[in-house]
C-alpha atoms as a PDB file:
ATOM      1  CA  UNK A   1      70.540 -10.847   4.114  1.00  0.00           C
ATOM      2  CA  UNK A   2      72.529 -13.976   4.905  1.00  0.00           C
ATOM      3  CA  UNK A   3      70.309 -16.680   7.232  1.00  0.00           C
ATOM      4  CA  UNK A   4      71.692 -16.900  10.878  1.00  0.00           C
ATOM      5  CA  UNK A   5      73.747 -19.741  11.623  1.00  0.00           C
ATOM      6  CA  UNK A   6      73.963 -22.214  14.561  1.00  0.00           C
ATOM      7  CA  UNK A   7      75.740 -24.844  15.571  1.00  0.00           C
ATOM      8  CA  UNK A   8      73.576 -28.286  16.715  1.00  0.00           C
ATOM      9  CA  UNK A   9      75.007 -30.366  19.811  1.00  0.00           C
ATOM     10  CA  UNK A  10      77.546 -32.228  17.687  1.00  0.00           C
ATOM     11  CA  UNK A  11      78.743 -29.039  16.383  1.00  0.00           C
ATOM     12  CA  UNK A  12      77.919 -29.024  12.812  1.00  0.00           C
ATOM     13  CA  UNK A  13      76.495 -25.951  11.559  1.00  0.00           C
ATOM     14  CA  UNK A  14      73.003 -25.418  10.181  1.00  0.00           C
ATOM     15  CA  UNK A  15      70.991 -22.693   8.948  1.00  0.00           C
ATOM     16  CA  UNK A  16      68.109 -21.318  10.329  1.00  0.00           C
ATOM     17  CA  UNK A  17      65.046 -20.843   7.935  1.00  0.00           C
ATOM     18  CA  UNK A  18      64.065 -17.399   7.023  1.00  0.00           C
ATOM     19  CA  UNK A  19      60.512 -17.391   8.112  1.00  0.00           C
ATOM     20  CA  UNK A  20      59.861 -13.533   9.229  1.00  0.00           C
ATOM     21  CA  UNK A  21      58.922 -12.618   6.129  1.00  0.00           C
ATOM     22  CA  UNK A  22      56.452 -15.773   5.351  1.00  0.00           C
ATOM     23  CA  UNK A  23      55.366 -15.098   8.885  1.00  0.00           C
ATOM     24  CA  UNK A  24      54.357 -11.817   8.232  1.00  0.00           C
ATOM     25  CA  UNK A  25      52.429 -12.526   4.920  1.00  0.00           C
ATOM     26  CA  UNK A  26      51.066 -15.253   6.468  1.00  0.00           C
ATOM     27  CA  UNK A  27      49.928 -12.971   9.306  1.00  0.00           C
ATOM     28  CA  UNK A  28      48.397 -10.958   6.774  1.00  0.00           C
ATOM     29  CA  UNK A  29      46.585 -12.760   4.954  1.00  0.00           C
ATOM     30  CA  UNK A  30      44.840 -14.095   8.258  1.00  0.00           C
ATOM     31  CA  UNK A  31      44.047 -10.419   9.062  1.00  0.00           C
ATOM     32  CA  UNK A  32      42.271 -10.133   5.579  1.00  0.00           C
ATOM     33  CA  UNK A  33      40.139 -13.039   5.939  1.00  0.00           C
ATOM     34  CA  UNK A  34      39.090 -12.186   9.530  1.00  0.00           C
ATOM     35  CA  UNK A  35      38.689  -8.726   8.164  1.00  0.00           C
ATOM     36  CA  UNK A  36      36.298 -10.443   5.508  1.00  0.00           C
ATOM     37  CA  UNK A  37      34.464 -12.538   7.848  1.00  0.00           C
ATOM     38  CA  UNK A  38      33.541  -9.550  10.317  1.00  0.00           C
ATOM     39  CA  UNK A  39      32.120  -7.539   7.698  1.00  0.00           C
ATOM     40  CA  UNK A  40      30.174 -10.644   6.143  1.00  0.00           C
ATOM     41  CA  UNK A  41      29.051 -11.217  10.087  1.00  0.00           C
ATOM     42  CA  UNK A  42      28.019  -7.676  10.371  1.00  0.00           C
ATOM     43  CA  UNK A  43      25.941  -7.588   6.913  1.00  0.00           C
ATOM     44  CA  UNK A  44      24.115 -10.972   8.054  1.00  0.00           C
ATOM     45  CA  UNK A  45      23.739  -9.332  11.383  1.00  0.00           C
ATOM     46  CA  UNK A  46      22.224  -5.811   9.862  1.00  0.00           C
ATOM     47  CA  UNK A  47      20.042  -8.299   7.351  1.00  0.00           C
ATOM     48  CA  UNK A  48      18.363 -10.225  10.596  1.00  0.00           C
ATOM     49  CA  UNK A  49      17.830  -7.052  12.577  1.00  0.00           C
ATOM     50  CA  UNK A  50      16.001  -5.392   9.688  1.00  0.00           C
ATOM     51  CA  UNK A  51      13.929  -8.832   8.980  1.00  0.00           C
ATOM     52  CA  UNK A  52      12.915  -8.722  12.196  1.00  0.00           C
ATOM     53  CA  UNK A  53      11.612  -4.860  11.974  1.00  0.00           C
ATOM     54  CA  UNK A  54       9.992  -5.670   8.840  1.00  0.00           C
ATOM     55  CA  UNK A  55       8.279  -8.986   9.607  1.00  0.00           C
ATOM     56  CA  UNK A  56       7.467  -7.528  13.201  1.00  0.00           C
ATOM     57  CA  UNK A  57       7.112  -4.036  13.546  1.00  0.00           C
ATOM     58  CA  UNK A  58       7.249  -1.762  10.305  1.00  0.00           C
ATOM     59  CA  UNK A  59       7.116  -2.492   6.721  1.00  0.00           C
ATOM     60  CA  UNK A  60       7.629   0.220   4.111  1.00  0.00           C
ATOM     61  CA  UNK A  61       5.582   1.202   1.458  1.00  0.00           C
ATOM     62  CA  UNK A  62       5.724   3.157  -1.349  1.00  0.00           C
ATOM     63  CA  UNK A  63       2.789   4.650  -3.660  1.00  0.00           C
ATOM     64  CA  UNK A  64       2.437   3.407  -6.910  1.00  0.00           C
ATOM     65  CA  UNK A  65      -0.581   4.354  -8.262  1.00  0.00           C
ATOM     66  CA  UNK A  66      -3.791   7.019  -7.735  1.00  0.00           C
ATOM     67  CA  UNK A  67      -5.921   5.253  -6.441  1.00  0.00           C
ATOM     68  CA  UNK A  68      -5.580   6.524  -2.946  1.00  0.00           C
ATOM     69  CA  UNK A  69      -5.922  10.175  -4.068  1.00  0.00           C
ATOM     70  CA  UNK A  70      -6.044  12.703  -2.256  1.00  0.00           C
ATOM     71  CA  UNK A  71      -4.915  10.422   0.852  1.00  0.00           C
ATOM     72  CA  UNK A  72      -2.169   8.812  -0.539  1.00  0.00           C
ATOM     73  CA  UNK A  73      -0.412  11.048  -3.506  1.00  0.00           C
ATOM     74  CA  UNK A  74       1.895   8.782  -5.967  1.00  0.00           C
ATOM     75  CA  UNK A  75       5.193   9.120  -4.629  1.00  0.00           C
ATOM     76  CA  UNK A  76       4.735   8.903  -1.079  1.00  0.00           C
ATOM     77  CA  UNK A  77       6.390   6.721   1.143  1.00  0.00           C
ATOM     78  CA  UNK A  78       4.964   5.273   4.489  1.00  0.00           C
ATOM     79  CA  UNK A  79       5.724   2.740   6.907  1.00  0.00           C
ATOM     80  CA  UNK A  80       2.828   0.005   7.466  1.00  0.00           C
ATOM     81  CA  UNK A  81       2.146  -0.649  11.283  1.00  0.00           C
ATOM     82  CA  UNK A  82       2.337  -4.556  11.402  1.00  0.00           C
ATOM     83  CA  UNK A  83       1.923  -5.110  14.864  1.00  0.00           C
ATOM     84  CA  UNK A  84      -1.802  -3.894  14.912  1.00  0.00           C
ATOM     85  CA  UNK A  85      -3.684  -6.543  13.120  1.00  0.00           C
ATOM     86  CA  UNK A  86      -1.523  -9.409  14.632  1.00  0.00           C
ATOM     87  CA  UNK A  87       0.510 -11.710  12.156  1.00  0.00           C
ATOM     88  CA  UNK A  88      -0.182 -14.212   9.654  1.00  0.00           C
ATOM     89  CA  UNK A  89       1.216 -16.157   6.703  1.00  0.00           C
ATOM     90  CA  UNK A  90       1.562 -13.119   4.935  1.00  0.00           C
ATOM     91  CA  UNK A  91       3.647 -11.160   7.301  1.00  0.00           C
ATOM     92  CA  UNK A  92       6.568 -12.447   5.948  1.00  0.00           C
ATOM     93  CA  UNK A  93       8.118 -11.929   2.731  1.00  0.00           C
ATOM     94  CA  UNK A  94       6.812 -14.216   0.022  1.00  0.00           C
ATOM     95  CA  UNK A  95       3.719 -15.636   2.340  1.00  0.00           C
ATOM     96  CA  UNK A  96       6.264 -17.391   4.172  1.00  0.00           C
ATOM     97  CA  UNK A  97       5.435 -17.142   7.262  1.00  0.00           C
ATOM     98  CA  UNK A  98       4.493 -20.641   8.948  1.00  0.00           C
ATOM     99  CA  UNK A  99       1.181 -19.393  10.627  1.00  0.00           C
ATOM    100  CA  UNK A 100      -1.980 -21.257  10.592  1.00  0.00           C
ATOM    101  CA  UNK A 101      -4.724 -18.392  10.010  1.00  0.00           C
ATOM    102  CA  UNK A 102      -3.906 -15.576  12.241  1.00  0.00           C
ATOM    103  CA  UNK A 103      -2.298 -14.784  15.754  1.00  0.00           C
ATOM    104  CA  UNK A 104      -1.920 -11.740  18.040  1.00  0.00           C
ATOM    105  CA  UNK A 105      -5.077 -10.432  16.058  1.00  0.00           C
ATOM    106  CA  UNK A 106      -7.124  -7.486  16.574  1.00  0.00           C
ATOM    107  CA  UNK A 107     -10.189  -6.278  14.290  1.00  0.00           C
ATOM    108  CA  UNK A 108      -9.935  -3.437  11.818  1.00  0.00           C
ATOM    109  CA  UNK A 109     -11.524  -0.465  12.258  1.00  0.00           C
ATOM    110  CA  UNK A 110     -14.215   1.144   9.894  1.00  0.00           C
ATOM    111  CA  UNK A 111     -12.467   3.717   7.966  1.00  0.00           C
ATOM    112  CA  UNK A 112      -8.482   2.532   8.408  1.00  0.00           C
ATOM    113  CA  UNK A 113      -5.963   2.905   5.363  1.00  0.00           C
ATOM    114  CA  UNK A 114      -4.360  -0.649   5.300  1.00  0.00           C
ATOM    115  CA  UNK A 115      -1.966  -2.521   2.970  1.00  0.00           C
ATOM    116  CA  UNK A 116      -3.207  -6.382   2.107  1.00  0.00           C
ATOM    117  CA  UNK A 117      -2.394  -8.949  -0.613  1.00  0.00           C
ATOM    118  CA  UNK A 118      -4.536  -9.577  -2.973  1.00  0.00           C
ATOM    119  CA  UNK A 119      -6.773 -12.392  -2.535  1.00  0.00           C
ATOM    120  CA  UNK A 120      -5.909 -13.916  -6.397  1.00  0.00           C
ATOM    121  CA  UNK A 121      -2.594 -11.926  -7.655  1.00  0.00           C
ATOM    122  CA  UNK A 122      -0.628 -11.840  -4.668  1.00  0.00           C
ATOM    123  CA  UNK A 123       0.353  -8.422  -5.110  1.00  0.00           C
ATOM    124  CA  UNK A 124      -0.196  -6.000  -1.686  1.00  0.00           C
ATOM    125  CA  UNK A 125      -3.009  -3.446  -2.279  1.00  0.00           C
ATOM    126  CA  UNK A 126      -3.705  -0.023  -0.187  1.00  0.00           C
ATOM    127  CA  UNK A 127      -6.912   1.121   0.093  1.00  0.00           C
ATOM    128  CA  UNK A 128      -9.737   1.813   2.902  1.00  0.00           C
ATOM    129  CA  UNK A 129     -11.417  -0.305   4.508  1.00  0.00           C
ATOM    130  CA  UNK A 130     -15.435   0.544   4.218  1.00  0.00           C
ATOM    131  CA  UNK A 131     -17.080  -2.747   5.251  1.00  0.00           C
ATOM    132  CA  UNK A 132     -16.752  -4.874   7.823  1.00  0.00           C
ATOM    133  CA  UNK A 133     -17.910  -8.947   8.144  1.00  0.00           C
ATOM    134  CA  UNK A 134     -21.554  -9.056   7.896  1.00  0.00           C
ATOM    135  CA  UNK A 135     -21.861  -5.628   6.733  1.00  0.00           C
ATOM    136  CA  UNK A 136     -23.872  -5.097   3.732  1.00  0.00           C
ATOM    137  CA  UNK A 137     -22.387  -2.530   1.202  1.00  0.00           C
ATOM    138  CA  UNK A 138     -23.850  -0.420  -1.768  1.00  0.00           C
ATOM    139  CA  UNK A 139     -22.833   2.472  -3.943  1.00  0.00           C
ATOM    140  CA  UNK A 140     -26.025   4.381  -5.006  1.00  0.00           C
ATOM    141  CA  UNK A 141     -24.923   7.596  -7.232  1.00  0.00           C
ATOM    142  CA  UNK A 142     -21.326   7.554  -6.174  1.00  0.00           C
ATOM    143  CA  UNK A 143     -22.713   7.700  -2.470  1.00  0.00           C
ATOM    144  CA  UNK A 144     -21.534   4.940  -0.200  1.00  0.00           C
ATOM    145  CA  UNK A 145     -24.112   3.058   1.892  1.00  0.00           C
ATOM    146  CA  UNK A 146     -23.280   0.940   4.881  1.00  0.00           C
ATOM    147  CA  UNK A 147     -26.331  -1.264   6.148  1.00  0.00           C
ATOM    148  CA  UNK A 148     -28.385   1.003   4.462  1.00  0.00           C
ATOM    149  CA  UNK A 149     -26.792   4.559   6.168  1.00  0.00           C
ATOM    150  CA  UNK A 150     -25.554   7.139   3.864  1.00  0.00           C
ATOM    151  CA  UNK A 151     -21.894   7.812   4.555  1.00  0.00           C
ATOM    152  CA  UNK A 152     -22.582  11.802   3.717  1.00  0.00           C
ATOM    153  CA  UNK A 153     -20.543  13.059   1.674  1.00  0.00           C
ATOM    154  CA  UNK A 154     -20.003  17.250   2.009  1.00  0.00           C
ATOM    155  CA  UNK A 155     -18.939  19.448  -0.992  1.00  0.00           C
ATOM    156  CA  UNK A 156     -14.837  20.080  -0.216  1.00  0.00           C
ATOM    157  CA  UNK A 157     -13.971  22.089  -3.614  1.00  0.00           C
ATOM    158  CA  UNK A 158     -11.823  20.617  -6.251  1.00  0.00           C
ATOM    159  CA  UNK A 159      -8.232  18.986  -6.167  1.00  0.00           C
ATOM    160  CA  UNK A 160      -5.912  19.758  -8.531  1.00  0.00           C
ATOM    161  CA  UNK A 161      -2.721  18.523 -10.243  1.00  0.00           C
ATOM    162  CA  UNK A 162      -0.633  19.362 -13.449  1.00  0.00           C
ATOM    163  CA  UNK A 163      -1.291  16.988 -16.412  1.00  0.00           C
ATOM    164  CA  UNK A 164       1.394  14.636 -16.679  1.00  0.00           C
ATOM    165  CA  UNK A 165       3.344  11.617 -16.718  1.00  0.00           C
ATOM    166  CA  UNK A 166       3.549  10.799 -12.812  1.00  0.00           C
ATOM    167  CA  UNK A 167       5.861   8.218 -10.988  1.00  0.00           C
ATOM    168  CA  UNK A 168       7.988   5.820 -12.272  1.00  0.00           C
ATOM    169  CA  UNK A 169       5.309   4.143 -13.921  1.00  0.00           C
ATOM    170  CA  UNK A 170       4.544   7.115 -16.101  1.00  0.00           C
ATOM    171  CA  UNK A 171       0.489   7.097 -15.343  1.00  0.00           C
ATOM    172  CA  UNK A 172      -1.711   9.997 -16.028  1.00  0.00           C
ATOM    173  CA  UNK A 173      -4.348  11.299 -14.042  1.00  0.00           C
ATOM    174  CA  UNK A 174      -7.848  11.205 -15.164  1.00  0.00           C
ATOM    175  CA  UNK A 175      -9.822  14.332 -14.900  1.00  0.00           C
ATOM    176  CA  UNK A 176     -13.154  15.537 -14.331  1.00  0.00           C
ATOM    177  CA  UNK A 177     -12.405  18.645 -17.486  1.00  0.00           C
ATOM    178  CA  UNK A 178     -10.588  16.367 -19.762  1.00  0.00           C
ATOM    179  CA  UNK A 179      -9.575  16.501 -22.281  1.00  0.00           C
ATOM    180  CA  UNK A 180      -6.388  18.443 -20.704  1.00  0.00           C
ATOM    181  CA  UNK A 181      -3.167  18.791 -22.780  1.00  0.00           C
ATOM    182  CA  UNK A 182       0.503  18.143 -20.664  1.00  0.00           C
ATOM    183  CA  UNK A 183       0.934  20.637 -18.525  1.00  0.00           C
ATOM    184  CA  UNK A 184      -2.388  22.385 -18.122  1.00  0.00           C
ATOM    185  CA  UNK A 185      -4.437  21.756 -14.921  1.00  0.00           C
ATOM    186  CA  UNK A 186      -6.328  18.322 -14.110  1.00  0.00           C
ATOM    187  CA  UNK A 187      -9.412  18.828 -11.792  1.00  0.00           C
ATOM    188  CA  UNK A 188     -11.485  16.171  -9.762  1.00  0.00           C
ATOM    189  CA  UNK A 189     -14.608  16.822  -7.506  1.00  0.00           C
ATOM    190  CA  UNK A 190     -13.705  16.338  -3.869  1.00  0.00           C
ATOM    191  CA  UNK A 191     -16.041  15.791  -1.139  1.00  0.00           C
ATOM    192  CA  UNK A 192     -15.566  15.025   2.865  1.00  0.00           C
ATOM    193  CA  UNK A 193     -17.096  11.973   3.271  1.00  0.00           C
ATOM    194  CA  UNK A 194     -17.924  11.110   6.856  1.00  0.00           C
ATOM    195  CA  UNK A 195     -18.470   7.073   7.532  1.00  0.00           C
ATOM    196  CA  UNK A 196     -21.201   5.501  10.282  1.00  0.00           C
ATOM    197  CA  UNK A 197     -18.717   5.656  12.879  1.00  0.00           C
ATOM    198  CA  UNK A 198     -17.791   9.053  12.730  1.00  0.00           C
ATOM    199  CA  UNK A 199     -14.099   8.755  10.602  1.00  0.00           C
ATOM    200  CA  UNK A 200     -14.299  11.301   8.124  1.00  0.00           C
ATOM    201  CA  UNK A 201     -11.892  11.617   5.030  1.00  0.00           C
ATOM    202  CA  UNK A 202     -11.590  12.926   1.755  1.00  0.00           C
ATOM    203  CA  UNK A 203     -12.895  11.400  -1.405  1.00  0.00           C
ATOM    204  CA  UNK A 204     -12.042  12.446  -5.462  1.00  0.00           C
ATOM    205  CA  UNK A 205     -14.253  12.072  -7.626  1.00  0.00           C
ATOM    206  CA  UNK A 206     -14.117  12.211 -12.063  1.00  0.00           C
ATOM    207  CA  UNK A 207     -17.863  11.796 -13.610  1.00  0.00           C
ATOM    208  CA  UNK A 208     -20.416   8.457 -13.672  1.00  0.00           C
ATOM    209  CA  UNK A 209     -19.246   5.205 -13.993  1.00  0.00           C
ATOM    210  CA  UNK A 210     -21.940   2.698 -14.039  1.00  0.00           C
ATOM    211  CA  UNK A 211     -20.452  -0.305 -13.260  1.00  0.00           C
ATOM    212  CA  UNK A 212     -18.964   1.318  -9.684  1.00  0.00           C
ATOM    213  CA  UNK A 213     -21.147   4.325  -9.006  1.00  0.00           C
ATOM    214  CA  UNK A 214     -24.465   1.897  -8.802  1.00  0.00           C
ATOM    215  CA  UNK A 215     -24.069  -1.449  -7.445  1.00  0.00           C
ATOM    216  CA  UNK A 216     -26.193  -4.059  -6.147  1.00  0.00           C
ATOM    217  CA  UNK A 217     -25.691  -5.252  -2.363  1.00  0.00           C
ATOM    218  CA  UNK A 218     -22.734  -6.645  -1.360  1.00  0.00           C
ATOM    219  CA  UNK A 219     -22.697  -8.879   1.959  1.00  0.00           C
ATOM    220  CA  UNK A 220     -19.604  -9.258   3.706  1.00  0.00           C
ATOM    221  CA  UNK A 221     -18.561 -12.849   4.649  1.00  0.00           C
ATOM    222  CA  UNK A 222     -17.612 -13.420   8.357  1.00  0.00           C
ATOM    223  CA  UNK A 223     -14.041 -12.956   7.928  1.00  0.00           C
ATOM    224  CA  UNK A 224     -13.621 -10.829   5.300  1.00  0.00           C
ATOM    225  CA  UNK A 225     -13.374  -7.259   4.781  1.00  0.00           C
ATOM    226  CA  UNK A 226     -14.679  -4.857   1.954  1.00  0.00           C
ATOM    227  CA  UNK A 227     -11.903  -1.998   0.491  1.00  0.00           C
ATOM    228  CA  UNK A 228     -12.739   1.120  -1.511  1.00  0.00           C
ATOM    229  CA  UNK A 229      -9.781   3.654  -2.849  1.00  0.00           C
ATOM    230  CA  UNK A 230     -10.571   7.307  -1.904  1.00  0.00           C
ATOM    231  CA  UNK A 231     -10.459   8.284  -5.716  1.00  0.00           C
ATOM    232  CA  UNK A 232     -13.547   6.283  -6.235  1.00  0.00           C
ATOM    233  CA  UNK A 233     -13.774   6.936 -10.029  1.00  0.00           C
ATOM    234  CA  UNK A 234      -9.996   5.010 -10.298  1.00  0.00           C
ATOM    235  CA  UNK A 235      -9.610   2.568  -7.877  1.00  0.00           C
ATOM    236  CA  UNK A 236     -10.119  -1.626  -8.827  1.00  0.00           C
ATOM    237  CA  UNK A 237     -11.610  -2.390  -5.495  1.00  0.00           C
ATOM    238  CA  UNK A 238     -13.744  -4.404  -3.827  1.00  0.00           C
ATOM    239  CA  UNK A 239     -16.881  -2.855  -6.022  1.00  0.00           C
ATOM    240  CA  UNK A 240     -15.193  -5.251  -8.690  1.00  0.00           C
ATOM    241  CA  UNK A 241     -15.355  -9.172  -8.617  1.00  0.00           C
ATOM    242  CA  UNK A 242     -12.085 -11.397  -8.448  1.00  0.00           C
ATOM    243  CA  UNK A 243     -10.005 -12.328 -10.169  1.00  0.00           C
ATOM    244  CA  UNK A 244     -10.047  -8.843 -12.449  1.00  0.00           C
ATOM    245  CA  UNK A 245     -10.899  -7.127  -8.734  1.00  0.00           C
ATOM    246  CA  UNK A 246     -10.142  -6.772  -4.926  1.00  0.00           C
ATOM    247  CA  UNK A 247     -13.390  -8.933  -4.060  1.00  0.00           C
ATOM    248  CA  UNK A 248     -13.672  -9.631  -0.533  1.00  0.00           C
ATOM    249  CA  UNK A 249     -10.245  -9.921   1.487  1.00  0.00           C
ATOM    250  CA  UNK A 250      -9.791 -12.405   4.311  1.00  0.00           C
ATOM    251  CA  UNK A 251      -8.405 -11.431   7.363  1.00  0.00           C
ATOM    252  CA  UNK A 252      -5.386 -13.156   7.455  1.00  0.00           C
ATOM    253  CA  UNK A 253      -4.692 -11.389   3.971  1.00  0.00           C
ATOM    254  CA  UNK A 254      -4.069  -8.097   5.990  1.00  0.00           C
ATOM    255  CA  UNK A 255      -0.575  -6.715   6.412  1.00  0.00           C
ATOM    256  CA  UNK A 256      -0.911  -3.759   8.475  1.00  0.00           C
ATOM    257  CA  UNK A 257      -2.605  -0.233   8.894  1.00  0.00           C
ATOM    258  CA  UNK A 258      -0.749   3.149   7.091  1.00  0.00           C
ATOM    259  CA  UNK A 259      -0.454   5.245   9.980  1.00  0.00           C
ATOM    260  CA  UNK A 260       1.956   8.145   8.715  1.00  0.00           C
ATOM    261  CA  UNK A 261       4.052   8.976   5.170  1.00  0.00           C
ATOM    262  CA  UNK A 262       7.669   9.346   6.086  1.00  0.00           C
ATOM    263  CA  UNK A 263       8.779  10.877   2.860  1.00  0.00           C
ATOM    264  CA  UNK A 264       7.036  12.289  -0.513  1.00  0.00           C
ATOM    265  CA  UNK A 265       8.465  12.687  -4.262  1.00  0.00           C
ATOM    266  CA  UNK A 266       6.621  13.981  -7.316  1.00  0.00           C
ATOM    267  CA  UNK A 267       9.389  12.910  -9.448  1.00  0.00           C
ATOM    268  CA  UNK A 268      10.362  10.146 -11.522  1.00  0.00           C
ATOM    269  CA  UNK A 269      13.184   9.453  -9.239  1.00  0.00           C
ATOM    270  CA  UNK A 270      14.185   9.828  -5.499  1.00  0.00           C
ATOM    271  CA  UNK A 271      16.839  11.455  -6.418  1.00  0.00           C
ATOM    272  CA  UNK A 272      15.215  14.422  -8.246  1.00  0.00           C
ATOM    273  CA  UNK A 273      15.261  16.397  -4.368  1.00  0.00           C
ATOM    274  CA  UNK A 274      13.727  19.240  -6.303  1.00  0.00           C
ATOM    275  CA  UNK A 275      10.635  17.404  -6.661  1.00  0.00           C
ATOM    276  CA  UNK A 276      10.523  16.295  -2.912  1.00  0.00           C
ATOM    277  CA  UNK A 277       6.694  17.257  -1.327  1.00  0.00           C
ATOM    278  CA  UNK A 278       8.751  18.340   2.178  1.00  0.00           C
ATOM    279  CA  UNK A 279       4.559  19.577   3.609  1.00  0.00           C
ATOM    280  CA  UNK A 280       4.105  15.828   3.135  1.00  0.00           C
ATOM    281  CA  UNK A 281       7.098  14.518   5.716  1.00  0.00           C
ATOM    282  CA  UNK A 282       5.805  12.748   8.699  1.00  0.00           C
ATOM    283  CA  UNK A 283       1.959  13.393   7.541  1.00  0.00           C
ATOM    284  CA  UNK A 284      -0.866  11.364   9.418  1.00  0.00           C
ATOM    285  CA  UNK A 285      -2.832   9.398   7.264  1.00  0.00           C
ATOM    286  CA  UNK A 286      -6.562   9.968   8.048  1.00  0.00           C
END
């Protein structure tokens, strides 16, 4: 299409520059970028809000490893409840956090399920918390003793599971009838075990191990709390020294109490849904 022409006060005739159609890619262009910047803007938005949640509110978890058994099963996956135990350094993703010790804090409770980093690897642990600072701890028999009280435990049956590769890890269970061939039935002891203040909960239990079934007397230090995984015959707890063990963990090393599982799998994957535990969704964790 010829350009339009017009004439200029002295009457000579120019052309007029054909700018619609750089107008229009120009306009276009612009729309892309702002386009871009939004959806960058909404991602940095979505990241902050869910920072927040995490570092404030809820953190999610999920199961590893056995040691939690029959509590915890590997697979499940739970939200921590952060604001319980107050905040510290450790609240935050990579310890980084810039609080001095803890604030907002309130005291554990004998018996709760709570996720903490570990004192010397810096991973985050779940198990139960079974001593409190100044208590003074011993296993006798398998039998847990708090200041010198028997935390009964009451015959509950057996639990059992199929023998084989579990998780993405690929662990397999230990058993109180091995040796069991892939595929046939693994069995542990369970028991009820009922603590000094009255929180009862169920503990597994595979045969005599010396080194964790009969310790000496462990005194907590102000501070400090003392952990023990439910499947007491496969748990590296506080029963075994740092830096191979949990030892004593600080307060400010707490994250935040397991109060329910949100969501189960027995499978390798998430995305095997025909391995989903659905009698698990929304369980309490006692």
């Amino acid at each position: 299409m010829q350009a339009a022409r017009y004439l200029t006060a002295s009457g000579d005739a120019v052309r007029q520059p054909e700018t619609n159609g750089i107008g229009n890619h120009m306009a276009s262009k612009n729309s892309f970028v702002d386009s871009v910047l939004e959806t960058a803007k909404t991602i940095v938005y979505a990241l902050l809000i869910a920072g927040v949640f995490r570092t404030l509110l809820f953190q999610p978890f999920w199961i590893p490893s056995g040691s939690m058994k029959d509590t915890l099963l590997i697979g499940d996956f739970l939200f921590v409840n952060k604001m319980v135990y107050g905040y510290s350094r450790h609240s935050c993703p990579f310890s980084m956090c810039p609080i001095p010790g803890r604030i907002f804090g309130r005291e554990p409770q004998l018996g709760d399920v709570a996720v903490f980093r570990h004192p010397v690897g810096g991973a985050d642990f779940i198990k139960r918390i079974v001593g409190l600072p100044g208590d003074r701890i011993q296993i006798k028999g398998g039998v847990l003793f708090i200041n010198g009280q028997e935390a009964k435990q009451t015959d509950d049956g057996t639990f059992e599971e199929i023998m084989d590769r579990q998780g993405p890890l690929g662990g397999t269970p230990n058993c109180v009838n091995r040796p069991v061939a892939t595929g046939e039935v693994c069995v542990k002891e369970k028991a009820i075990e009922q603590l000094p203040n009255g929180v009862s909960h169920s503990v597994l239990n595979i045969g005599y191990a010396p080194s964790i079934d009969d310790t000496g007397v462990f005194t907590v230090p102000d501070g400090h709390y003392f952990f023990m995984g439910d499947n007491r015959d496969n748990s590296t707890d506080s029963r075994v020294r740092q830096p191979g063990g949990v030892g004593f963990v600080p307060f400010e090393n707490l994250i935040g109490r397991a109060d329910r599982i949100m969501f189960s799998s027995a499978g390798r994957s998430l995305l095997f849904f025909w391995t989903w535990r659905a009698d698990r969704f929304f369980k309490a964790v006692d």
